[in-house]
C-alpha atoms as a PDB file:
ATOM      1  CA  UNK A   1       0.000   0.000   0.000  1.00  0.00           C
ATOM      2  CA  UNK A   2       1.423   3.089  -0.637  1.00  0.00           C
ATOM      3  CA  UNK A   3       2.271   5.310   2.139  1.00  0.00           C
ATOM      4  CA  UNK A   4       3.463   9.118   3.337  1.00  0.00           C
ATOM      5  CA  UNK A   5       5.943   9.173   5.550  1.00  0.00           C
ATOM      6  CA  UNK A   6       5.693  12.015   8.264  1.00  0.00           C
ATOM      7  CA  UNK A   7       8.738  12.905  10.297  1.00  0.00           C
ATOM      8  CA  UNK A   8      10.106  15.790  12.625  1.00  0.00           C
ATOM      9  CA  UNK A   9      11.818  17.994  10.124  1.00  0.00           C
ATOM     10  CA  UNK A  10      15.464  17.100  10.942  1.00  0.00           C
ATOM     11  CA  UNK A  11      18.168  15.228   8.519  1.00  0.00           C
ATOM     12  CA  UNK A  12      18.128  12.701  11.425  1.00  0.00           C
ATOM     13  CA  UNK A  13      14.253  11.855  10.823  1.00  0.00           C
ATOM     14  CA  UNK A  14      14.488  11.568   7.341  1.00  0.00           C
ATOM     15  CA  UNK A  15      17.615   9.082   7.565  1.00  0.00           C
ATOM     16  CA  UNK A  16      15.140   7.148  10.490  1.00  0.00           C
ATOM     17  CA  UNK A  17      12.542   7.426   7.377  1.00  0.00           C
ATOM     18  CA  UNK A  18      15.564   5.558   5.129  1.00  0.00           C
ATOM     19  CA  UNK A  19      15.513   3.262   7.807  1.00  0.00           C
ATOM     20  CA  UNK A  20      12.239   2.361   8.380  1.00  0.00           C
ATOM     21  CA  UNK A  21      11.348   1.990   4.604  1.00  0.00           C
ATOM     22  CA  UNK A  22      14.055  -1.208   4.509  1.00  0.00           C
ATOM     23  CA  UNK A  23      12.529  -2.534   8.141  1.00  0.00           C
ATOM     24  CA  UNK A  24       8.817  -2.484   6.362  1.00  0.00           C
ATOM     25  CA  UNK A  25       9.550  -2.750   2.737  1.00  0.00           C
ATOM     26  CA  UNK A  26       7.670  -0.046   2.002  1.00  0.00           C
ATOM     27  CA  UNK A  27       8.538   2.676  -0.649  1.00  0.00           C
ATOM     28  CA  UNK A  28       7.029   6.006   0.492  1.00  0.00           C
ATOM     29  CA  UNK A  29       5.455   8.027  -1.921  1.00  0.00           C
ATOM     30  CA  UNK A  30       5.590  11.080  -0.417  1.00  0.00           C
ATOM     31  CA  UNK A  31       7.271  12.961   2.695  1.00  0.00           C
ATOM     32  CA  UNK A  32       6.057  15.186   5.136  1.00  0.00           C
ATOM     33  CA  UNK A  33       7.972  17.041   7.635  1.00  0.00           C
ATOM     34  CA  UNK A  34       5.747  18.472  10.825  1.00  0.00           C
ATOM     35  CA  UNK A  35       6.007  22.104   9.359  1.00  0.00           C
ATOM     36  CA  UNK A  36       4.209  20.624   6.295  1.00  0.00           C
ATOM     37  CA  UNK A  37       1.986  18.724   6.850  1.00  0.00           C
ATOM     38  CA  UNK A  38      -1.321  18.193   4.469  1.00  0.00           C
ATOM     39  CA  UNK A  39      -4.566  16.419   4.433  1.00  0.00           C
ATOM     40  CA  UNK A  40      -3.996  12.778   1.723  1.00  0.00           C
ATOM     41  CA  UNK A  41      -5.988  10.265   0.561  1.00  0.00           C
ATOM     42  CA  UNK A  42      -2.510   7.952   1.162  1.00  0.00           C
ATOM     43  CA  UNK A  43      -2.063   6.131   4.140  1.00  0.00           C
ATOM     44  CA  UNK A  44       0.457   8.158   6.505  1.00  0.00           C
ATOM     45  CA  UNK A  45       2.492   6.984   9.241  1.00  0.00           C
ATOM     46  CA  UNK A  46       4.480   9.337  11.452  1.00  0.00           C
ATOM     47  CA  UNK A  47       8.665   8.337  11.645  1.00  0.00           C
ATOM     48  CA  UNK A  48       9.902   9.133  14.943  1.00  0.00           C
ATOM     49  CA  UNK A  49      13.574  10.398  15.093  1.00  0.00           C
ATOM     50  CA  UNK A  50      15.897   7.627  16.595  1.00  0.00           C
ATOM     51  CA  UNK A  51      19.547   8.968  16.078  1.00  0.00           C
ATOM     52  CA  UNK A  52      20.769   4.788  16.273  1.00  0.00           C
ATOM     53  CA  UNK A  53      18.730   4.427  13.009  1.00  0.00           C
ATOM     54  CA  UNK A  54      19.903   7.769  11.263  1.00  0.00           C
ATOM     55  CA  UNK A  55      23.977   6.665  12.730  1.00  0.00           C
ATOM     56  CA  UNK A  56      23.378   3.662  10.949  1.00  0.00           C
ATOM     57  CA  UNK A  57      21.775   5.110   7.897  1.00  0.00           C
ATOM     58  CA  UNK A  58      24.754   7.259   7.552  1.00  0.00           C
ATOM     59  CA  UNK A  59      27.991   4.776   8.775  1.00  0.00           C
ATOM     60  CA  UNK A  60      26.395   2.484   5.406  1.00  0.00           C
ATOM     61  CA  UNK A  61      26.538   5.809   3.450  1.00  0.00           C
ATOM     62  CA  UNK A  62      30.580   5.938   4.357  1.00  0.00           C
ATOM     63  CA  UNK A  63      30.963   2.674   3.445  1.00  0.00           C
ATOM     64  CA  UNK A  64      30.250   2.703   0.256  1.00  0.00           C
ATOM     65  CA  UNK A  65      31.952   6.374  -0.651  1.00  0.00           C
ATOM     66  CA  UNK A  66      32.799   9.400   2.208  1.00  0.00           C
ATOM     67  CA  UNK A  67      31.496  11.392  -0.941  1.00  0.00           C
ATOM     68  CA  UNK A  68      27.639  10.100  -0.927  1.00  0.00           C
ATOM     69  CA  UNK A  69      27.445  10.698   2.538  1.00  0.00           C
ATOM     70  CA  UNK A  70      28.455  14.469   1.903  1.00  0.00           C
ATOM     71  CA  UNK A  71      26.414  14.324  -0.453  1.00  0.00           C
ATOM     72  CA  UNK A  72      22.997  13.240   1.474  1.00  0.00           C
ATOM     73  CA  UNK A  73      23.932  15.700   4.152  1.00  0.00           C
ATOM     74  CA  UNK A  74      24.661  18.559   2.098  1.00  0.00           C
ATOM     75  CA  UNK A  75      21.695  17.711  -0.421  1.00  0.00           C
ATOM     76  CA  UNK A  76      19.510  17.658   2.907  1.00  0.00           C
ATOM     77  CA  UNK A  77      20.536  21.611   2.839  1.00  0.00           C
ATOM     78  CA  UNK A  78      19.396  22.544  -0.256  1.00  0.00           C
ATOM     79  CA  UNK A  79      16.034  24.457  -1.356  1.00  0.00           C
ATOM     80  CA  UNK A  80      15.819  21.677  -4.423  1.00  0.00           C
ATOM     81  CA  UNK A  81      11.562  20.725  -4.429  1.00  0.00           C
ATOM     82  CA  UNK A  82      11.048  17.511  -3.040  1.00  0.00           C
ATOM     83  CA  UNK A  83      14.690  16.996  -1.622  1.00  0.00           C
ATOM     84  CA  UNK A  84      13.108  13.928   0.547  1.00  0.00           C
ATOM     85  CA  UNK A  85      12.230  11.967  -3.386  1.00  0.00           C
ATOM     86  CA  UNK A  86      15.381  13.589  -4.626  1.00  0.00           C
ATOM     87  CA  UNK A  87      17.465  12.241  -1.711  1.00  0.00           C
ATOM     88  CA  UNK A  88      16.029   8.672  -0.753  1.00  0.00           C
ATOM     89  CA  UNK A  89      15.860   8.040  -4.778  1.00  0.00           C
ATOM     90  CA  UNK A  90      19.554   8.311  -4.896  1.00  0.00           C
ATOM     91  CA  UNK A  91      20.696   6.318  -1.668  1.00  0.00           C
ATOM     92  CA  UNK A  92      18.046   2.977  -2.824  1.00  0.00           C
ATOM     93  CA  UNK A  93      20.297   3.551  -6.010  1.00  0.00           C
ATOM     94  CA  UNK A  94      23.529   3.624  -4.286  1.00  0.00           C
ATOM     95  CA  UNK A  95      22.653   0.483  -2.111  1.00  0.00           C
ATOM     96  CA  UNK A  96      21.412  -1.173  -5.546  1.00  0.00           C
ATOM     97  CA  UNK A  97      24.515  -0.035  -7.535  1.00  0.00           C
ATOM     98  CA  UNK A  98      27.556   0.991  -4.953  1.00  0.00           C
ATOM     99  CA  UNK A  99      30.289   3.199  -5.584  1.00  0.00           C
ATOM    100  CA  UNK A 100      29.981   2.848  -9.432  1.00  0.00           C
ATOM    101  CA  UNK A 101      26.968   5.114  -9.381  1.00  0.00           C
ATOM    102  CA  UNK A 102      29.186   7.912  -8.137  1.00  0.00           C
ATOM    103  CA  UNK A 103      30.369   7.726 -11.847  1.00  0.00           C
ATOM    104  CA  UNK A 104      27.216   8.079 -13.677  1.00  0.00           C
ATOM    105  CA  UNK A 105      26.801  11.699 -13.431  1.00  0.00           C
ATOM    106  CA  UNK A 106      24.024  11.791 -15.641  1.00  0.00           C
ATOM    107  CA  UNK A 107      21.478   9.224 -14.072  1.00  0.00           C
ATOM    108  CA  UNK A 108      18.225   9.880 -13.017  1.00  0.00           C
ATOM    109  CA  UNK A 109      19.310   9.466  -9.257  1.00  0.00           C
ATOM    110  CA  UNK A 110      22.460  11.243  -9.405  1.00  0.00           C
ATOM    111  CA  UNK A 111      22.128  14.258 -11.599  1.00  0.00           C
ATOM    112  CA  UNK A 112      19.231  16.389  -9.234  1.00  0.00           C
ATOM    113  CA  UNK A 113      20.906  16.017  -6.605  1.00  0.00           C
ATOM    114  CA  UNK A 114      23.961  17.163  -7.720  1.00  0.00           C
ATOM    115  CA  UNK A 115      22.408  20.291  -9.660  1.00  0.00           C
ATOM    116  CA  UNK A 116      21.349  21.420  -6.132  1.00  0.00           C
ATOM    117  CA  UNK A 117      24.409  20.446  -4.292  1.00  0.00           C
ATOM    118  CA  UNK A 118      26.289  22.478  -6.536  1.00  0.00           C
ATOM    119  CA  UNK A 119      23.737  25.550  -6.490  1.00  0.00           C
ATOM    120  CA  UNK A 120      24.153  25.610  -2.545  1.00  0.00           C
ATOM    121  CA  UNK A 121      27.748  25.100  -2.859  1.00  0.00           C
ATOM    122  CA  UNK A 122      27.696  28.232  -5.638  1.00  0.00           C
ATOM    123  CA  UNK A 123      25.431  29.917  -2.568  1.00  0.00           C
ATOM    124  CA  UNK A 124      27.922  29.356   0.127  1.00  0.00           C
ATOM    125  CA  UNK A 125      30.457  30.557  -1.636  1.00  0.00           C
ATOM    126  CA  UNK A 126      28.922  33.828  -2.692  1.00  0.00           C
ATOM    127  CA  UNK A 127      27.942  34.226   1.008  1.00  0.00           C
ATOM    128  CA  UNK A 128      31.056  34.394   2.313  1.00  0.00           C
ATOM    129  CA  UNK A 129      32.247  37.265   0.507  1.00  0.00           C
ATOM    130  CA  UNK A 130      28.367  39.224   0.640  1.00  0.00           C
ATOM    131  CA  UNK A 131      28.212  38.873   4.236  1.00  0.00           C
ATOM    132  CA  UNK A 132      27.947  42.217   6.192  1.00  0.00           C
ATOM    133  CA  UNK A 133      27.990  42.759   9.928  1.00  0.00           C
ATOM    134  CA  UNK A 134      27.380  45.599  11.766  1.00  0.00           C
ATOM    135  CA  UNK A 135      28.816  46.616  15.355  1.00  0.00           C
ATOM    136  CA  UNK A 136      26.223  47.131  18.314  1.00  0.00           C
ATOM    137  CA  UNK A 137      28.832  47.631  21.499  1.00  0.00           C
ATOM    138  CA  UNK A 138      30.850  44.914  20.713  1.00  0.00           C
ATOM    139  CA  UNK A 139      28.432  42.592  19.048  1.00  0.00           C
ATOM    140  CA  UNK A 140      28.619  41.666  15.594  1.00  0.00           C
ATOM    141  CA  UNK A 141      25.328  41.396  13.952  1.00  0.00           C
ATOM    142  CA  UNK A 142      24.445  40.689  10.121  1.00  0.00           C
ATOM    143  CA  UNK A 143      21.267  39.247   8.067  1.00  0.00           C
ATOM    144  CA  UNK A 144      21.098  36.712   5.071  1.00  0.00           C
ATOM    145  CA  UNK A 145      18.559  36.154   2.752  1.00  0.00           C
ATOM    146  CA  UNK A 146      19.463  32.766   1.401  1.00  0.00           C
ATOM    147  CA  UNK A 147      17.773  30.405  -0.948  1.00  0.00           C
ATOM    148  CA  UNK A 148      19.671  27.207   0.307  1.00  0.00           C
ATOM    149  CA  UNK A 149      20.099  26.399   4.162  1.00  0.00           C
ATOM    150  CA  UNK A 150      23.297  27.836   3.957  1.00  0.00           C
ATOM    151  CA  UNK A 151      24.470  28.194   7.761  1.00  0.00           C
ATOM    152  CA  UNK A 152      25.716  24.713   8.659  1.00  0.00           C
ATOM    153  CA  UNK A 153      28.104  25.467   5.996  1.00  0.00           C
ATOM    154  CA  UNK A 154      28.942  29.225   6.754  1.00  0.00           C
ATOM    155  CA  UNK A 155      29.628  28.203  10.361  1.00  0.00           C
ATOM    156  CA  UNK A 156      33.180  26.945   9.955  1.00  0.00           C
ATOM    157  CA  UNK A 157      34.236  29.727   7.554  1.00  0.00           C
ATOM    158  CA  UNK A 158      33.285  32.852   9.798  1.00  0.00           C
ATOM    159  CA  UNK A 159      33.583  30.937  13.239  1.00  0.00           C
ATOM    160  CA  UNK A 160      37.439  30.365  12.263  1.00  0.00           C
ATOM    161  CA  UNK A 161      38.098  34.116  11.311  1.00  0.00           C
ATOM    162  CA  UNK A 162      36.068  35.326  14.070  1.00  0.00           C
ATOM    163  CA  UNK A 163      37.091  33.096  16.607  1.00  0.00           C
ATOM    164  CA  UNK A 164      37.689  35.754  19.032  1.00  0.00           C
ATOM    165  CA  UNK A 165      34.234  38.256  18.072  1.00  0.00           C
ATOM    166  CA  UNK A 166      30.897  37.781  19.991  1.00  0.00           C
ATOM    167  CA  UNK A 167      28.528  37.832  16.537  1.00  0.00           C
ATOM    168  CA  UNK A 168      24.986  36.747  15.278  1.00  0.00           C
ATOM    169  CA  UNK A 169      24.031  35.790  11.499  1.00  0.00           C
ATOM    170  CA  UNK A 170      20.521  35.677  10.961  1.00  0.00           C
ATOM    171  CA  UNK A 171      18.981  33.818   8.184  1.00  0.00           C
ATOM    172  CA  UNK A 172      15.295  35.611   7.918  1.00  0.00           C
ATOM    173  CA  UNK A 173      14.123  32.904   5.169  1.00  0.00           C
ATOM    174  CA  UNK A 174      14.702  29.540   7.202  1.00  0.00           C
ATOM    175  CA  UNK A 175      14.235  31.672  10.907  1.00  0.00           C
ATOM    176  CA  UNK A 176      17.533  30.465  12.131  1.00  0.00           C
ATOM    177  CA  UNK A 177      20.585  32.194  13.509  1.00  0.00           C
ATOM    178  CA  UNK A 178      24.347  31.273  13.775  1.00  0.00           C
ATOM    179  CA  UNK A 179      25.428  32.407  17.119  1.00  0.00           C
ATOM    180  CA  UNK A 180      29.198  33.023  18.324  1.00  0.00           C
ATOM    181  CA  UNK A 181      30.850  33.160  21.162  1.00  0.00           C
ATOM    182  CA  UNK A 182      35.086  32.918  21.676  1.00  0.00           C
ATOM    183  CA  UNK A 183      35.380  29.345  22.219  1.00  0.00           C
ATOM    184  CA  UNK A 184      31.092  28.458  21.790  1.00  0.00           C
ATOM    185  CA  UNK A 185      28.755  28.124  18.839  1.00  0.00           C
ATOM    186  CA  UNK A 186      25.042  27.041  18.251  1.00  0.00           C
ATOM    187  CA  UNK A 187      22.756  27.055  15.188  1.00  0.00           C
ATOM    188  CA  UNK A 188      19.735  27.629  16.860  1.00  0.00           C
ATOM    189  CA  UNK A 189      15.622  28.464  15.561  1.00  0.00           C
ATOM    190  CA  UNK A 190      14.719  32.458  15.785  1.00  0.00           C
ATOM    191  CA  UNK A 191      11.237  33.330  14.554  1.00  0.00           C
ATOM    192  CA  UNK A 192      12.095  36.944  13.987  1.00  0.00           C
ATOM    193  CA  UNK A 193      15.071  39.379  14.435  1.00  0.00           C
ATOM    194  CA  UNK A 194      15.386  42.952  13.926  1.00  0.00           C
ATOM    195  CA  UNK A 195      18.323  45.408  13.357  1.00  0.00           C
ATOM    196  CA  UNK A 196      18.745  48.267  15.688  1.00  0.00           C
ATOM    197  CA  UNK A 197      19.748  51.475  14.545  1.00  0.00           C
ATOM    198  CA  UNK A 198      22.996  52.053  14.602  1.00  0.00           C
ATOM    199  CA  UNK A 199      25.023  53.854  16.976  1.00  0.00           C
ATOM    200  CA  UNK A 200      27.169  57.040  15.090  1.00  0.00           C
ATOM    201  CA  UNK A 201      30.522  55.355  14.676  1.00  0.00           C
ATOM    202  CA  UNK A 202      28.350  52.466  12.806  1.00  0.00           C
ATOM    203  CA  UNK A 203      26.754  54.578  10.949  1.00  0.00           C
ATOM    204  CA  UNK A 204      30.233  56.385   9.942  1.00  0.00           C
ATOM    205  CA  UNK A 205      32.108  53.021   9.313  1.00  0.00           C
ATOM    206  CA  UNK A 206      28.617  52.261   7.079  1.00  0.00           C
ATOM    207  CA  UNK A 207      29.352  55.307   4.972  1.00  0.00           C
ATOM    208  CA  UNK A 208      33.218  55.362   4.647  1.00  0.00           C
ATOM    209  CA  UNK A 209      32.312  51.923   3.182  1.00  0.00           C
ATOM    210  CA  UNK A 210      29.701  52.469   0.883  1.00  0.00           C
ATOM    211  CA  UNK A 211      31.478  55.768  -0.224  1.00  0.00           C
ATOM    212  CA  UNK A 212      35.056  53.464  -0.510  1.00  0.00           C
ATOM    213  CA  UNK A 213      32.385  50.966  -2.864  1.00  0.00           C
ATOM    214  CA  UNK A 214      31.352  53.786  -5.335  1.00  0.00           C
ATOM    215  CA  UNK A 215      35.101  55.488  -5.125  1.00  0.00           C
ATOM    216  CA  UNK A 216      36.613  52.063  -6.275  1.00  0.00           C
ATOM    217  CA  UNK A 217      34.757  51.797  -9.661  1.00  0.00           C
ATOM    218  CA  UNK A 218      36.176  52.882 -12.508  1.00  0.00           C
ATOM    219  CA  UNK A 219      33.156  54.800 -14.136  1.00  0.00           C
ATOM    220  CA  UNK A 220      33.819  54.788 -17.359  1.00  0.00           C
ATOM    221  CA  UNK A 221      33.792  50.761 -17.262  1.00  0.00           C
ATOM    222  CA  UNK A 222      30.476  50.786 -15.476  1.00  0.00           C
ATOM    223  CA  UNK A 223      28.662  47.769 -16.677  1.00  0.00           C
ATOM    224  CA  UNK A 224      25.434  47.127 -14.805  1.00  0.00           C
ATOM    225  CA  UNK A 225      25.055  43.502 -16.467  1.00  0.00           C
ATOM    226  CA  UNK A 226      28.698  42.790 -15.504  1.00  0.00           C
ATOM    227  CA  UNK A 227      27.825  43.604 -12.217  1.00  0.00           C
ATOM    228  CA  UNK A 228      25.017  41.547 -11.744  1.00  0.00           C
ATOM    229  CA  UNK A 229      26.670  38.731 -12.846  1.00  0.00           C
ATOM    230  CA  UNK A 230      28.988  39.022  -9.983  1.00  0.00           C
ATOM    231  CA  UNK A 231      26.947  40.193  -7.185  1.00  0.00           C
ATOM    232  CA  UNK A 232      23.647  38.951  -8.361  1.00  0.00           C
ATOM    233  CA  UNK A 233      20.852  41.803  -7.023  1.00  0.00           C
ATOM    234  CA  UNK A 234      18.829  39.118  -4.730  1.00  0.00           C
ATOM    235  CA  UNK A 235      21.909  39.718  -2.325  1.00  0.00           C
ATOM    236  CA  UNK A 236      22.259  43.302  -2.392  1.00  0.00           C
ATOM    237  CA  UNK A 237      19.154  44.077   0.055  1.00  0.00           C
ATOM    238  CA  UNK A 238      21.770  43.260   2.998  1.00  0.00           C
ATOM    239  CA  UNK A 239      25.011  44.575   1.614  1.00  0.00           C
ATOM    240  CA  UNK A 240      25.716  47.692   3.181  1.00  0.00           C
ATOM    241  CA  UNK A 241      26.582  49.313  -0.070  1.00  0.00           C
ATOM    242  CA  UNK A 242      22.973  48.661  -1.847  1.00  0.00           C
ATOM    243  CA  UNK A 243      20.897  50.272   1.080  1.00  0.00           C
ATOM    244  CA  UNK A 244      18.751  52.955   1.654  1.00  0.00           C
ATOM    245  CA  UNK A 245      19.830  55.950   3.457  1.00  0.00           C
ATOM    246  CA  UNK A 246      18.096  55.475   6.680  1.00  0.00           C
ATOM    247  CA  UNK A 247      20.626  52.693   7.182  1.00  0.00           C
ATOM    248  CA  UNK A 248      23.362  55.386   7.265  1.00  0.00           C
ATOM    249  CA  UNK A 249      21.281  57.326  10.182  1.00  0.00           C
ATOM    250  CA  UNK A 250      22.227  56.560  13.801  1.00  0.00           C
ATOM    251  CA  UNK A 251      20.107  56.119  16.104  1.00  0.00           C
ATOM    252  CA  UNK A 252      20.507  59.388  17.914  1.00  0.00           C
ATOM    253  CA  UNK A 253      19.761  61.676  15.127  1.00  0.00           C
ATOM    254  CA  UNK A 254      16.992  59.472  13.722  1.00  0.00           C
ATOM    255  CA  UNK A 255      14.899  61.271  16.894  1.00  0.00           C
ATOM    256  CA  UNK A 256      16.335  64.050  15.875  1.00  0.00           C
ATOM    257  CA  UNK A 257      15.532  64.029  12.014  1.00  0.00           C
ATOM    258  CA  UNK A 258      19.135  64.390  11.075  1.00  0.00           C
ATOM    259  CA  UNK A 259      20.059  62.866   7.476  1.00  0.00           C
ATOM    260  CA  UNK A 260      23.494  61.527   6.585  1.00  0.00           C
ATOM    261  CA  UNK A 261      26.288  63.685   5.065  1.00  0.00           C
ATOM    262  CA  UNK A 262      25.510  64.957   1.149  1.00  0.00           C
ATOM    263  CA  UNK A 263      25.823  62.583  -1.610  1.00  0.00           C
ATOM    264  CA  UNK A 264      25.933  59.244   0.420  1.00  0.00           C
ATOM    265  CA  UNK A 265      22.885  58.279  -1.549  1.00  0.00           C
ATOM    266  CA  UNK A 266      22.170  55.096  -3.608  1.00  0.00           C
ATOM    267  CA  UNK A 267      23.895  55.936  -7.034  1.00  0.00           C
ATOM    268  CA  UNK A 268      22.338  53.711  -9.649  1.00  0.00           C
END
């Protein structure tokens, strides 16, 4: 009979859901994490999360290749549609097959979930150089907008060149935040954050670097298409350089009415 599997959310409960679907010999049609779940005419049955089953799940995974374990975990990440289908499709294929499906880069199991392994790899990437954090008394703070679930994978990169920085990176599209402390980290679920005005040092180091950005460019090379290509415009809402002018107004003077020096604008 074919059945939904429902499950908690986690990577762990969907490896419990691999697990389960060799105990029963079942082949789920669908899957359902708790934030999603929906009325079916299918027969469901909720997978509880039991981290022996996912170890195991993922010790098999290493034993065939160290690279399709990366893979699951990573692929787990992505924002690919269906990533449950996507993922438990390619690991019944890589117990059928083995290693030697590693080499088939264009089979049915293989090539989706590479596509959006490499599009959060492409993400992560761009992320660590689009990153901006602002100073509130010795705090680091900065926002993301990602597509992927790109903090798991930001964590090492800005934990090691921070080690010594109190800081907090938001990601406002999955509600999570990466927070730092010298010698402590957590990942941990925040509904909502919001920015405080900045004090007026921030908002001075905000426009010696936004004014540094549009001093740098050579203007008669300005190529708007170039640029995009580069920095695609989805990231610029958090880049200090792209924002409006109230960003650039501390808090202070905001009561006040004050406006930031001439010409800090947006130029175009």
């Amino acid at each position: 009979m074919e059945t939904i599997y429902r499950y908690d959310g986690t990577l762990e409960g969907f490896l419990c859901c691999v697990f389960d679907s060799y105990v029963y010999r079942e082949t789920p049609v669908q899957f359902q994490d708790e934030a999603h779940l929906a009325e079916t005419l299918f027969r469901s049955r909720w997978v509880g999360t039991d981290l022996r089953h996912a170890q195991r799940v993922l010790v098999s995974l290493e034993k065939i290749d160290p690279y399709a374990q990366e893979l699951v975990v990573k692929g787990f990440l992505t924002c690919a549609r269906d990533k449950e289908h996507m993922l438990y499709r390619f690991i019944r294929a890589l117990y059928d097959t083995g290693r030697p499906l590693l080499r088939q880069l264009s089979d049915e199991a293989v090539l989706p979930l590479l596509k959006a392994v490499r599009h959060l790899d492409g993400e992560v990437h761009l992320l660590k150089g689009f990153t901006r954090f602002s100073d509130f008394d010795g705090m680091l703070a900065g926002e993301i907008r990602p597509k992927n679930r790109v903090l798991p994978l930001l964590r090492p990169h800005f934990c090691d060149r921070m080690y010594n920085e109190t800081f907090l990176l938001y990601d406002s599209v999955h509600r999570e935040a990466l927070v730092h402390r010298p010698g402590r980290w957590a990942i941990l679920p925040l509904e909502g954050f919001h920015m405080a005005a900045p004090s007026r040092e921030e908002a001075q180091y905000r426009q010696l670097w936004k004014r540094f950005y549009q001093t740098v460019e050579i203007r008669e090379r300005h190529n708007p298409k170039l640029r995009q290509t580069h920095m695609p415009k989805r990231y610029w809402e958090t880049m200090t350089e792209f924002q409006e002018e109230e960003r650039f107004i501390a808090g202070a003077d905001r009561e006040r009415g004050s406006l930031p020096p001439a010409g800090e604008g947006r130029r175009a």
